[in-house]
N, C-alpha and C. Protein backbone atom coordinates (compact mmCIF):
# COMPACT_ATOMS: atom_id res chain seq x y z
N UNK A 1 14.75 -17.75 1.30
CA UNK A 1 13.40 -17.34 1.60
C UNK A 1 13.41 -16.17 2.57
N UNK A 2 13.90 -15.22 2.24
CA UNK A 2 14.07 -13.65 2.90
C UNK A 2 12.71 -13.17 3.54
N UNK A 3 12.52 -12.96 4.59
CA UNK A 3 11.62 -12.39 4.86
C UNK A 3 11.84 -10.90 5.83
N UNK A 4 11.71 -9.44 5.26
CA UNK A 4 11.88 -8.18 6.15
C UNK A 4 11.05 -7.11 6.94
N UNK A 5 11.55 -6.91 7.79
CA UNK A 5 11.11 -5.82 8.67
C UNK A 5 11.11 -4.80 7.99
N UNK A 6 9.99 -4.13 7.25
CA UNK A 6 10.07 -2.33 6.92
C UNK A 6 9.55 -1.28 7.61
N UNK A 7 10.71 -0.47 8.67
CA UNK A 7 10.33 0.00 9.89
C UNK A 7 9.75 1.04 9.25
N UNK A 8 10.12 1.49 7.94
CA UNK A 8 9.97 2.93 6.90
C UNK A 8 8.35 2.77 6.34
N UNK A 9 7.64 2.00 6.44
CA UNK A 9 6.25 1.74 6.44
C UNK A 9 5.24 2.28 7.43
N UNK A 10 3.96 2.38 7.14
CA UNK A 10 3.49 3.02 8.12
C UNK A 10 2.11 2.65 7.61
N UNK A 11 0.73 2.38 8.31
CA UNK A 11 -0.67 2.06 8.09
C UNK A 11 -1.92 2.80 7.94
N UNK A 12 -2.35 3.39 7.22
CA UNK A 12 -3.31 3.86 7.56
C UNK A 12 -4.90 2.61 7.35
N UNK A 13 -5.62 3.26 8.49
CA UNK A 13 -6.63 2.45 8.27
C UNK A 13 -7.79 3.49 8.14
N UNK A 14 -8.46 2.58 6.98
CA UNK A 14 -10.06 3.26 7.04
C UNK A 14 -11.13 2.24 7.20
N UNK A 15 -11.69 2.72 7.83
CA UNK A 15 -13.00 1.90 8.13
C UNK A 15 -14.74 2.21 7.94
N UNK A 16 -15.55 1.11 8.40
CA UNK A 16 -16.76 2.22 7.73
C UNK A 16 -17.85 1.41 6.77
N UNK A 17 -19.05 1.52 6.66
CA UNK A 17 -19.80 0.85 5.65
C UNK A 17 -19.27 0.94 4.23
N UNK A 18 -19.08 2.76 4.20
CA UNK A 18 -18.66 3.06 2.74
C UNK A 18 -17.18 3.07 2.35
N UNK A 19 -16.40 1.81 3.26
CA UNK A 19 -14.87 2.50 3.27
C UNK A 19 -14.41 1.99 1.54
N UNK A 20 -15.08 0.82 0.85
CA UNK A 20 -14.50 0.54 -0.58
C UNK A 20 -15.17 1.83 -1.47
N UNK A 21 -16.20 2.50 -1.73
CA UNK A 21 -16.86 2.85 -2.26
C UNK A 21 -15.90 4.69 -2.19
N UNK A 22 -15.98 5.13 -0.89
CA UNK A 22 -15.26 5.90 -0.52
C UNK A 22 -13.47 6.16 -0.98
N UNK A 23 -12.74 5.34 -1.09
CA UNK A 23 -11.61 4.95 -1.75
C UNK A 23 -11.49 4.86 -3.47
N UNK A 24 -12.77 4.10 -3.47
CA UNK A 24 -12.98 3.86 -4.94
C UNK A 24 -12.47 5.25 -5.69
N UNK A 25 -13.48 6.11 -5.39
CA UNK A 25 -13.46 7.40 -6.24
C UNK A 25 -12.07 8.16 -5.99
N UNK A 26 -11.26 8.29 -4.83
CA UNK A 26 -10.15 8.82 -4.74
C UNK A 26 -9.18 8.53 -5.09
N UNK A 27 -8.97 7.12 -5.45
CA UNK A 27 -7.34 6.26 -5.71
C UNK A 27 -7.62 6.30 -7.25
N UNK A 28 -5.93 5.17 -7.33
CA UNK A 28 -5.91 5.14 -8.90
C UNK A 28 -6.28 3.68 -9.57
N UNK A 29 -6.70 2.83 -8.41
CA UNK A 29 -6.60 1.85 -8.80
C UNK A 29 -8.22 0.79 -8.56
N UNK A 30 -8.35 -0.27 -8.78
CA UNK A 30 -9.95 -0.39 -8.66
C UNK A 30 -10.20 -1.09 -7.18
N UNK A 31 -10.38 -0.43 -6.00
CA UNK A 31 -10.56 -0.72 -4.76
C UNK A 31 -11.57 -1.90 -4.47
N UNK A 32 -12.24 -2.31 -5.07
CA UNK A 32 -12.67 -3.84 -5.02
C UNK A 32 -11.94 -5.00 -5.16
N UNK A 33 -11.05 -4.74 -5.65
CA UNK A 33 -9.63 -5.68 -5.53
C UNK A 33 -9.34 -6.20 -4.55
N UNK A 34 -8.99 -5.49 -3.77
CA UNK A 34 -8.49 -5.72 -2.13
C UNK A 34 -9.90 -6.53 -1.33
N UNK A 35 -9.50 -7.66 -1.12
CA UNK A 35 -10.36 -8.55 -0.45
C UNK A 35 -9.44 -9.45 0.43
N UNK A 36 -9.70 -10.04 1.57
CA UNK A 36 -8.55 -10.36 2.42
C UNK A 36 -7.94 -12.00 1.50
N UNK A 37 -6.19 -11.55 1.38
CA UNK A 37 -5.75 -12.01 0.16
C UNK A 37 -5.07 -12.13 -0.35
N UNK A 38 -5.91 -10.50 -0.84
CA UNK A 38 -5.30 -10.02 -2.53
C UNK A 38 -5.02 -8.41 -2.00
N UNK A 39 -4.35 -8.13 -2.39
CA UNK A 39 -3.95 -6.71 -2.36
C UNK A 39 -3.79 -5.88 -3.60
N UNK A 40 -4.21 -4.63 -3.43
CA UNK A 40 -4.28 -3.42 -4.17
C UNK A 40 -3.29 -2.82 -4.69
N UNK A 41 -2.26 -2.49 -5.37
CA UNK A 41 -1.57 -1.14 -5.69
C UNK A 41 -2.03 0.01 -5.71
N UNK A 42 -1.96 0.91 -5.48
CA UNK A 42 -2.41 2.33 -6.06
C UNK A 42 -1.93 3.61 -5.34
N UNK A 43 -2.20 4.80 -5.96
CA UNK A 43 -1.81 6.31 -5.56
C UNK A 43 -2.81 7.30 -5.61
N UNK A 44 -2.36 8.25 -4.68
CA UNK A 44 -3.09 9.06 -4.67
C UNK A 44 -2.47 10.39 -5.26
N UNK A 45 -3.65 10.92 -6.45
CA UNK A 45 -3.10 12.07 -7.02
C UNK A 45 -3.22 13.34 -6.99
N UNK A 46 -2.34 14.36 -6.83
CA UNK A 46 -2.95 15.57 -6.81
C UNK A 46 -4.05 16.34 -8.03
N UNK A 47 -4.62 17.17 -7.31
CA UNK A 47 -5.60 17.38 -8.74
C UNK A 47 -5.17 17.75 -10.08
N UNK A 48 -3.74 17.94 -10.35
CA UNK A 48 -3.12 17.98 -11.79
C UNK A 48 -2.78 16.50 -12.26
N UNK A 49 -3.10 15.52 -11.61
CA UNK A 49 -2.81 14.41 -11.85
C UNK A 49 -1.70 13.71 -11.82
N UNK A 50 -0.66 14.62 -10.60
CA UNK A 50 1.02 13.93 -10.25
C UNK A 50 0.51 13.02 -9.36
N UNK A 51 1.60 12.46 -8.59
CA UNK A 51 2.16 11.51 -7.76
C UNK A 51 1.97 12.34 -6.48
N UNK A 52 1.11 11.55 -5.35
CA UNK A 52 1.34 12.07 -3.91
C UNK A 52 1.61 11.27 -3.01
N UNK A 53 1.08 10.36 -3.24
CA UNK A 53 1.50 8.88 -2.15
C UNK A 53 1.10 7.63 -3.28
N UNK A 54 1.95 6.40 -2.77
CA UNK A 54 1.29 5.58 -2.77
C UNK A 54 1.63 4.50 -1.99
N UNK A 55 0.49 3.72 -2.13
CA UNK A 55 0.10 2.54 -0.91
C UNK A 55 -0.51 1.46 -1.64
N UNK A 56 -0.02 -0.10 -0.81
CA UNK A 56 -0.91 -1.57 -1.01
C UNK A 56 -2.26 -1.29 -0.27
N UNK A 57 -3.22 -1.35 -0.64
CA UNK A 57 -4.34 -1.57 0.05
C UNK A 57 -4.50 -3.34 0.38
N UNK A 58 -4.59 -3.76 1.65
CA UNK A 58 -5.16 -4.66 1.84
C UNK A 58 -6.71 -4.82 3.16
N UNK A 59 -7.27 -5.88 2.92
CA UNK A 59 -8.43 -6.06 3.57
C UNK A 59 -8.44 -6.94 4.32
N UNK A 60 -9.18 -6.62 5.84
CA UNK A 60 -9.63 -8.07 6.28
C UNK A 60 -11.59 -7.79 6.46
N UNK A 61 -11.68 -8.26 7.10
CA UNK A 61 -13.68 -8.40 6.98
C UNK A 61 -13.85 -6.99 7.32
N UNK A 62 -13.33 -6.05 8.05
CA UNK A 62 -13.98 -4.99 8.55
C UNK A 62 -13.13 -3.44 8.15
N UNK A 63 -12.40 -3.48 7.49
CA UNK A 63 -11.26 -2.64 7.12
C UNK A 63 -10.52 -2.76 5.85
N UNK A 64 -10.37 -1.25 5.61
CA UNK A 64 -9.29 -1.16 4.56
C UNK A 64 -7.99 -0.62 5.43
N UNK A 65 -6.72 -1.26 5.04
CA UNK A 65 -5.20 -1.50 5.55
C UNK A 65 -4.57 -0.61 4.10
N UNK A 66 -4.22 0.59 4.65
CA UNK A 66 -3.06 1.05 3.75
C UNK A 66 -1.82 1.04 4.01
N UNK A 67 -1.27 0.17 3.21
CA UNK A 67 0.28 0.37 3.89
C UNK A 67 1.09 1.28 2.67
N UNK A 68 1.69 2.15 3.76
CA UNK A 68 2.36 3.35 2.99
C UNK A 68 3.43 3.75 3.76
N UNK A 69 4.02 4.57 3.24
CA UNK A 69 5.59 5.27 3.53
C UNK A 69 4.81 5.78 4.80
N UNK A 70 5.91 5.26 6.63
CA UNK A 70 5.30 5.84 7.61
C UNK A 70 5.30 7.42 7.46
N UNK A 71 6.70 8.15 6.82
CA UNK A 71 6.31 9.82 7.25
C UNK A 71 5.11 10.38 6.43
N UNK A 72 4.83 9.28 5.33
CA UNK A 72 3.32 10.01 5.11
C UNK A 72 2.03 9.87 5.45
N UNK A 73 2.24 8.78 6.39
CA UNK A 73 0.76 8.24 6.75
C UNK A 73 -0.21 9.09 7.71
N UNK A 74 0.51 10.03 8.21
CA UNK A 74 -0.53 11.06 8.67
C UNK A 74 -1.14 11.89 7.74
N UNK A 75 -0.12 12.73 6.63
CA UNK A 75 -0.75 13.57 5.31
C UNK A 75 -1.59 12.75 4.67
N UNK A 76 -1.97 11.32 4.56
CA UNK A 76 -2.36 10.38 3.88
C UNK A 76 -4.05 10.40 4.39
N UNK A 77 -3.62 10.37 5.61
CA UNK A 77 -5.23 9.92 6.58
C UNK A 77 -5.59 11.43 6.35
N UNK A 78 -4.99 12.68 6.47
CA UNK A 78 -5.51 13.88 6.63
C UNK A 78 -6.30 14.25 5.22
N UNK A 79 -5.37 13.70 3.85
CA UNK A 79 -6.22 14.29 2.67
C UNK A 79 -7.18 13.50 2.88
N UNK A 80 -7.25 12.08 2.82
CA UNK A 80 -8.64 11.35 2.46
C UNK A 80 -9.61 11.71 3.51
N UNK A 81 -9.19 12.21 4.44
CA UNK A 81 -10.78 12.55 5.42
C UNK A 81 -11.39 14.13 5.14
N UNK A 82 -10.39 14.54 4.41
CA UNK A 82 -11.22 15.78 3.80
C UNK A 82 -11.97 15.43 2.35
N UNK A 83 -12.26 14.74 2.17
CA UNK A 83 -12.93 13.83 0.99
C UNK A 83 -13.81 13.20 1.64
N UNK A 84 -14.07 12.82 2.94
CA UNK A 84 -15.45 11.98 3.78
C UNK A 84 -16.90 12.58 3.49
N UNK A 85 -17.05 13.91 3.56
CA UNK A 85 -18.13 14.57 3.75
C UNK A 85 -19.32 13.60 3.97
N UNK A 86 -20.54 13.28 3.25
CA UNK A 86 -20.88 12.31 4.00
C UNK A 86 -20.82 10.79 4.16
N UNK A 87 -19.68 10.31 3.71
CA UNK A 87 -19.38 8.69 3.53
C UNK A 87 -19.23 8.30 4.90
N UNK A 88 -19.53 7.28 5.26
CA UNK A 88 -19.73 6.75 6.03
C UNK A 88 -18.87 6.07 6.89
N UNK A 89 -17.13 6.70 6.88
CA UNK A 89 -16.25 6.30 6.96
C UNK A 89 -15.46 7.37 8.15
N UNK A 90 -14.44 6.01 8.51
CA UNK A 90 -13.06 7.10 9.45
C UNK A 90 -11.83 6.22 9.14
N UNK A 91 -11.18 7.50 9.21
CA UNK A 91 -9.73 7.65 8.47
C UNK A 91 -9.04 7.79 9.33
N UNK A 92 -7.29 6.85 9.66
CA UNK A 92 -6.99 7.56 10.80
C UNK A 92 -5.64 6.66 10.43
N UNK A 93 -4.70 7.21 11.30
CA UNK A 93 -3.01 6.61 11.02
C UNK A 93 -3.21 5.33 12.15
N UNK A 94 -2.69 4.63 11.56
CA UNK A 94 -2.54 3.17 12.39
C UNK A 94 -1.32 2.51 12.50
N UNK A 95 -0.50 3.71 12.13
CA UNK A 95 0.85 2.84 11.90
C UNK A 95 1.66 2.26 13.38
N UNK A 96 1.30 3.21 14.46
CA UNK A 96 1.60 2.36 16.15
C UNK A 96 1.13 0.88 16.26
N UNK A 97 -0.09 0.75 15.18
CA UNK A 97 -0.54 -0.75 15.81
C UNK A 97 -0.26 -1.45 14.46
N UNK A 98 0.86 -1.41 13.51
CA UNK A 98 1.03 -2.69 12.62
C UNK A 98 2.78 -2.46 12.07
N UNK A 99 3.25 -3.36 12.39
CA UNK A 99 4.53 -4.00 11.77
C UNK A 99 4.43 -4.52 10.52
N UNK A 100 5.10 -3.96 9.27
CA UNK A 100 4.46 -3.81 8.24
C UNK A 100 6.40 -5.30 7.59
N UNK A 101 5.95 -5.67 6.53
CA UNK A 101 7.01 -7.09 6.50
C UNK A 101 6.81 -7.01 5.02
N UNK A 102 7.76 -7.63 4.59
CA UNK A 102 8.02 -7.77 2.83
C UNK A 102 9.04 -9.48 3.09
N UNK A 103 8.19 -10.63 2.05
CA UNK A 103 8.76 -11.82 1.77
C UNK A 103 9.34 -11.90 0.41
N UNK A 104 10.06 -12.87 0.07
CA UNK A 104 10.05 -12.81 -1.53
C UNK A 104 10.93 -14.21 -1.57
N UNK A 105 10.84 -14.85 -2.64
CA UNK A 105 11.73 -16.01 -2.62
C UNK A 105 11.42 -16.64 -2.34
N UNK A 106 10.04 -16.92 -1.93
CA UNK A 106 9.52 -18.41 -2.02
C UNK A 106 9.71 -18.50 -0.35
N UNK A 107 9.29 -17.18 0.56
CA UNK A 107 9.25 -17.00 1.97
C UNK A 107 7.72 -17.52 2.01
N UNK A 108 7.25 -18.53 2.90
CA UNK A 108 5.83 -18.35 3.51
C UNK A 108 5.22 -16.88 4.17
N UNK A 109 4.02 -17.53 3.22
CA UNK A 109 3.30 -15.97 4.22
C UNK A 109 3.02 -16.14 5.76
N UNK A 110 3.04 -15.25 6.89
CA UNK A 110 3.18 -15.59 8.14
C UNK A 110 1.57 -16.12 8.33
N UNK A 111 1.35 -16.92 9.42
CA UNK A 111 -0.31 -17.23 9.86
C UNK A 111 -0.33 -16.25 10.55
N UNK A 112 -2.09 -15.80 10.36
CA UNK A 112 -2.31 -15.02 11.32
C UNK A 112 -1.83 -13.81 10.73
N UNK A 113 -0.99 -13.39 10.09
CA UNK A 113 -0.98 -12.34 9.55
C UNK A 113 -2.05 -11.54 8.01
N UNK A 114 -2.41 -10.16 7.92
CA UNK A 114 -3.00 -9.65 7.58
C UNK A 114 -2.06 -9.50 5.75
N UNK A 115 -2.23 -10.69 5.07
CA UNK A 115 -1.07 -10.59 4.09
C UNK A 115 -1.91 -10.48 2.72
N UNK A 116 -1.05 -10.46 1.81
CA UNK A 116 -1.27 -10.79 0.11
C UNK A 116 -0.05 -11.07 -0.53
N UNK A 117 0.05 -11.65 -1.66
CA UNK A 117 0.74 -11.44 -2.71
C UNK A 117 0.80 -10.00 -3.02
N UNK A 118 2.38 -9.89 -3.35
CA UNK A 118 2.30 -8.40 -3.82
C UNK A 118 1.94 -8.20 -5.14
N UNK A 119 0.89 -6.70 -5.39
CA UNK A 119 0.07 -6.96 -6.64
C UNK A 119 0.80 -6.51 -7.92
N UNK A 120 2.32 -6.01 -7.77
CA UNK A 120 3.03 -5.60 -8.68
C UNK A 120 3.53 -6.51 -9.37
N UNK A 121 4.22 -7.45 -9.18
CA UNK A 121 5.30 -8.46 -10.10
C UNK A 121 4.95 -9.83 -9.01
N UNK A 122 4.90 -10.74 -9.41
CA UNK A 122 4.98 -11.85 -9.02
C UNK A 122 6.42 -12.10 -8.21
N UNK A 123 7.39 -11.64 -8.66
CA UNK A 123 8.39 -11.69 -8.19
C UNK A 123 9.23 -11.23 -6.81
N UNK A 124 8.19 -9.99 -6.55
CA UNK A 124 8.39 -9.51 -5.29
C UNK A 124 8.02 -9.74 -4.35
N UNK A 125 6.65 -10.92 -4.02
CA UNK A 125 6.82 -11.70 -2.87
C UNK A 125 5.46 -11.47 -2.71
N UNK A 126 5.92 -10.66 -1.25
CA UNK A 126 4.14 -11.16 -0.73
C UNK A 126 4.50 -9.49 0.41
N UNK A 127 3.75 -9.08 0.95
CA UNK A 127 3.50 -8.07 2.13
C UNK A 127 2.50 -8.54 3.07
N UNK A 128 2.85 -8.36 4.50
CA UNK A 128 2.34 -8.78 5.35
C UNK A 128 2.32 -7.49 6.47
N UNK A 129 0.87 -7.70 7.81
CA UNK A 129 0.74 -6.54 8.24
C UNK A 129 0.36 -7.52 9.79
N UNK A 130 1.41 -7.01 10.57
CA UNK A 130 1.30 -8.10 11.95
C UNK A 130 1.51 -6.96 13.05
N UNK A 131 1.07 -7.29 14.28
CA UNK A 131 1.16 -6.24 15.42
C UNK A 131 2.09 -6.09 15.74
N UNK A 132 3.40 -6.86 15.96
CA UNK A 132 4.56 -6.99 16.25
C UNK A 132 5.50 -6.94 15.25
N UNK A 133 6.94 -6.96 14.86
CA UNK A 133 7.28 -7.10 13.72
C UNK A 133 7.51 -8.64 14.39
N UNK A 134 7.53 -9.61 12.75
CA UNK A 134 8.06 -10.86 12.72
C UNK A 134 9.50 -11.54 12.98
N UNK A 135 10.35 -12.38 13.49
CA UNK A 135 11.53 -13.19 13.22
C UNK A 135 11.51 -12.77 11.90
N UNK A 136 12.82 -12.15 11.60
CA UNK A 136 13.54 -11.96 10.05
C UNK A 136 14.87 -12.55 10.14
N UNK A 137 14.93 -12.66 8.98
CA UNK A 137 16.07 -12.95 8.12
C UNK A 137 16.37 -12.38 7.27
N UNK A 138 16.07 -11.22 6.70
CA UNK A 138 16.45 -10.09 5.91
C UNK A 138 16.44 -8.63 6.74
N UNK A 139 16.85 -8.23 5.78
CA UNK A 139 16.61 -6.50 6.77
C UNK A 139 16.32 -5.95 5.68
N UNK A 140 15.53 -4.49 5.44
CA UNK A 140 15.22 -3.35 4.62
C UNK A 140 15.93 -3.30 3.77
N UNK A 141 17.21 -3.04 3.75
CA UNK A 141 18.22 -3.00 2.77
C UNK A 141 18.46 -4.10 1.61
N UNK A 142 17.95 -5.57 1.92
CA UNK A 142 17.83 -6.77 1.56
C UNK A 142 16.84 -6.29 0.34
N UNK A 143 15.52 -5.79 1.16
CA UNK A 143 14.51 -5.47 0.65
C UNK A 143 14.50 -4.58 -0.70
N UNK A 144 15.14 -3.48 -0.38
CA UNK A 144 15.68 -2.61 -1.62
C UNK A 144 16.59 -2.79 -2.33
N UNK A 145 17.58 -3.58 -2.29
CA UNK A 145 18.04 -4.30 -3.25
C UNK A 145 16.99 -5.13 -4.34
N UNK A 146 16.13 -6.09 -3.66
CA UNK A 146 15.33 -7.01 -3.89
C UNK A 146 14.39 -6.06 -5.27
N UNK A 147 14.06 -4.63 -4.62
CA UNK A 147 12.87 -4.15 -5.49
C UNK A 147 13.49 -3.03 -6.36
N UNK A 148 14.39 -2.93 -5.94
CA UNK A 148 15.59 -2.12 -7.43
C UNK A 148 16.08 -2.98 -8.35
N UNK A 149 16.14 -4.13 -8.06
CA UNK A 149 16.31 -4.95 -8.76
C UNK A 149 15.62 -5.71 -9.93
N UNK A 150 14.11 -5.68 -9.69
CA UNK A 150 13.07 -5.47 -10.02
C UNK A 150 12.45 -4.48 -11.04
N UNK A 151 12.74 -3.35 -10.12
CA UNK A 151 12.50 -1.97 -11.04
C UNK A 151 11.33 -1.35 -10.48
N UNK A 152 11.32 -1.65 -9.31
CA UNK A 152 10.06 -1.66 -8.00
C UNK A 152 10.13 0.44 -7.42
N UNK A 153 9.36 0.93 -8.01
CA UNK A 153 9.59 2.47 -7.35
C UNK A 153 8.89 2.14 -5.66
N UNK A 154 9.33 3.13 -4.56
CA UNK A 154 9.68 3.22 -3.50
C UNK A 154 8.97 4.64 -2.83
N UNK A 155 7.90 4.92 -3.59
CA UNK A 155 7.40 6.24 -3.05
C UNK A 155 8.46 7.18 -3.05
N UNK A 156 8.52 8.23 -2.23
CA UNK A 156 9.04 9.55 -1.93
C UNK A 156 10.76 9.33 -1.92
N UNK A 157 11.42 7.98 -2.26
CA UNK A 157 12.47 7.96 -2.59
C UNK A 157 12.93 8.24 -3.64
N UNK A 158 11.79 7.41 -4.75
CA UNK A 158 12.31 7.33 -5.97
C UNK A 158 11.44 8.37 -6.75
N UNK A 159 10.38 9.32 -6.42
CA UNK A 159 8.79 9.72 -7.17
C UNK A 159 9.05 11.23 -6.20
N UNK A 160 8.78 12.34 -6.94
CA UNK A 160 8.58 13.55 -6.62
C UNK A 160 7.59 13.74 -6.66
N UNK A 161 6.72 14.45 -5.28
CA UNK A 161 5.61 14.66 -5.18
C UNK A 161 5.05 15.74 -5.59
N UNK A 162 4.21 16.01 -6.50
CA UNK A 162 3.24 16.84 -7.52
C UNK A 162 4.22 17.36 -8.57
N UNK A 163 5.36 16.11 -8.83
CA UNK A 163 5.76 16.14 -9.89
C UNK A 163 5.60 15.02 -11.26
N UNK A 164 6.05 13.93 -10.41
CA UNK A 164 6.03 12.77 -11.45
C UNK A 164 4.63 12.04 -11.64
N UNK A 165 4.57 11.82 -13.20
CA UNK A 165 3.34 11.14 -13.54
C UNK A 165 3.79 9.87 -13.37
N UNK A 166 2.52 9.43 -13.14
CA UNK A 166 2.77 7.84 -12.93
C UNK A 166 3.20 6.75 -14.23
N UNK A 167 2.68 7.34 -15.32
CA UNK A 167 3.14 6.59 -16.31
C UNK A 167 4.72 6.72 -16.72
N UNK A 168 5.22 8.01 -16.24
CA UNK A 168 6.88 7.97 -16.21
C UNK A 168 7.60 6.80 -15.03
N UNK A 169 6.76 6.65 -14.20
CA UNK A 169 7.06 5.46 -13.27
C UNK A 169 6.57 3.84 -13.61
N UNK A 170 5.91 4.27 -14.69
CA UNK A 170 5.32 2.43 -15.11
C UNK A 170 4.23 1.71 -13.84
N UNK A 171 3.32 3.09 -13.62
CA UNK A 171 2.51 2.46 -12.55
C UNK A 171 1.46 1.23 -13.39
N UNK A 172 1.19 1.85 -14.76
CA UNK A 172 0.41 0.72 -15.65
C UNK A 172 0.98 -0.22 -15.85
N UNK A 173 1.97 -0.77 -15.57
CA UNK A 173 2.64 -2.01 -16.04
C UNK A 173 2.62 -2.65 -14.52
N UNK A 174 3.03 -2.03 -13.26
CA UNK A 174 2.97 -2.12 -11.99
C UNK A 174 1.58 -2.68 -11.48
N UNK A 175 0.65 -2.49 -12.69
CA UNK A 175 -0.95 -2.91 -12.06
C UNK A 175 -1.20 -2.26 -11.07
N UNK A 176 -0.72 -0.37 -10.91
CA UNK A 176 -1.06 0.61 -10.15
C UNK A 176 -2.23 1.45 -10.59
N UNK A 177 -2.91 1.06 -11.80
CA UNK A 177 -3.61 2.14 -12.33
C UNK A 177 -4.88 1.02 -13.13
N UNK A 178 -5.96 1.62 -12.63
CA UNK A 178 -7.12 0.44 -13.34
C UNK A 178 -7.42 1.30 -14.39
N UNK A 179 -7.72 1.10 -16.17
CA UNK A 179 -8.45 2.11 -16.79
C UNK A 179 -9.68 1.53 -17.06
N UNK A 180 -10.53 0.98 -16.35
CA UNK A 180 -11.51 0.45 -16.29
C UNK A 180 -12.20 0.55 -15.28
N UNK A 181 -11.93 0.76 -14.07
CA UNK A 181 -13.36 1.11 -12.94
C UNK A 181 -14.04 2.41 -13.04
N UNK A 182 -14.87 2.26 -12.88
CA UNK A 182 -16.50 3.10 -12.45
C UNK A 182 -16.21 3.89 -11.89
């Protein structure tokens, strides 16, 4: 029951009346999903329709939680707040205040932590978002084994940015891509 520290993670948070509605239209995936839980897959695309980031969205009552690759979570908060104009929202890197964790194997999800099932494969566990990092028993490397194993892409490791389409990555099979929301 592995549970890891991913120091390579990073948070952005948005907040805000319009923060689902606001997201909605920018991501790839259907942002009503994310309810405190359940978590989101999705990416954000450049306007030719490549790969620029992607992130779990999760929720608790007052916030959307992106957890994403930390060196992008500033470019992350910077595109989507040039997309605010008048939504009712703020965008901002949060990654100083969350220790971002990956379970799998039949690890409990932590209490008190800001978690979901991960929305890709059943198999890959669960993600969790705590102020501190947690007691582990795995490390990162555990982790990437775990999701190569899988067939789990890794952002900016495995995905060239404003190169690769997502369907060359199997984001539709990943349950990264809704073709059905509004």
């Amino acid at each position: 029951m592995p549970i890891a520290y991913l120091p390579e993670r990073g948070v952005v948070e948005v907040t805000g009346e319009d923060r689902t509605a606001f997201l909605q239209g920018l991501v790839t995936n259907d942002v009503a999903g994310a309810v405190p839980g359940d978590a989101v897959f999705a990416a954000l695309l450049s306007p030719q329709g490549k790969w620029l980031a992607e992130f779990f969205i999760l929720a608790d009552d007052e916030r959307l939680l992106l957890d994403c690759e930390r060196a992008q979570a500033a470019m992350l908060a910077q595109k989507l707040s040039r997309f605010r104009l008048r939504s009712k929202v703020v965008v901002r890197d949060a990654s100083a205040e969350f220790a971002v964790q990956a379970g799998w194997g039949g690890a409990p999800i932590p209490a008190g932590a800001i978690a979901a099932p991960d929305p890709r494969l059943p198999e890959a566990g669960w993600r969790a978002l705590t102020p501190t990092p947690l007691a582990t028993d795995a490390t990162a490397e555990d982790w990437d084994r775990h999701r190569l194993a899988l067939g789990l892409p890794d952002g900016s490791r495995d995905l060239v940015a404003e190169q690769t389409v997502l369907l060359e990555a199997n984001y539709d099979e990943l349950h990264g891509v809704s073709w059905t929301k509004g």
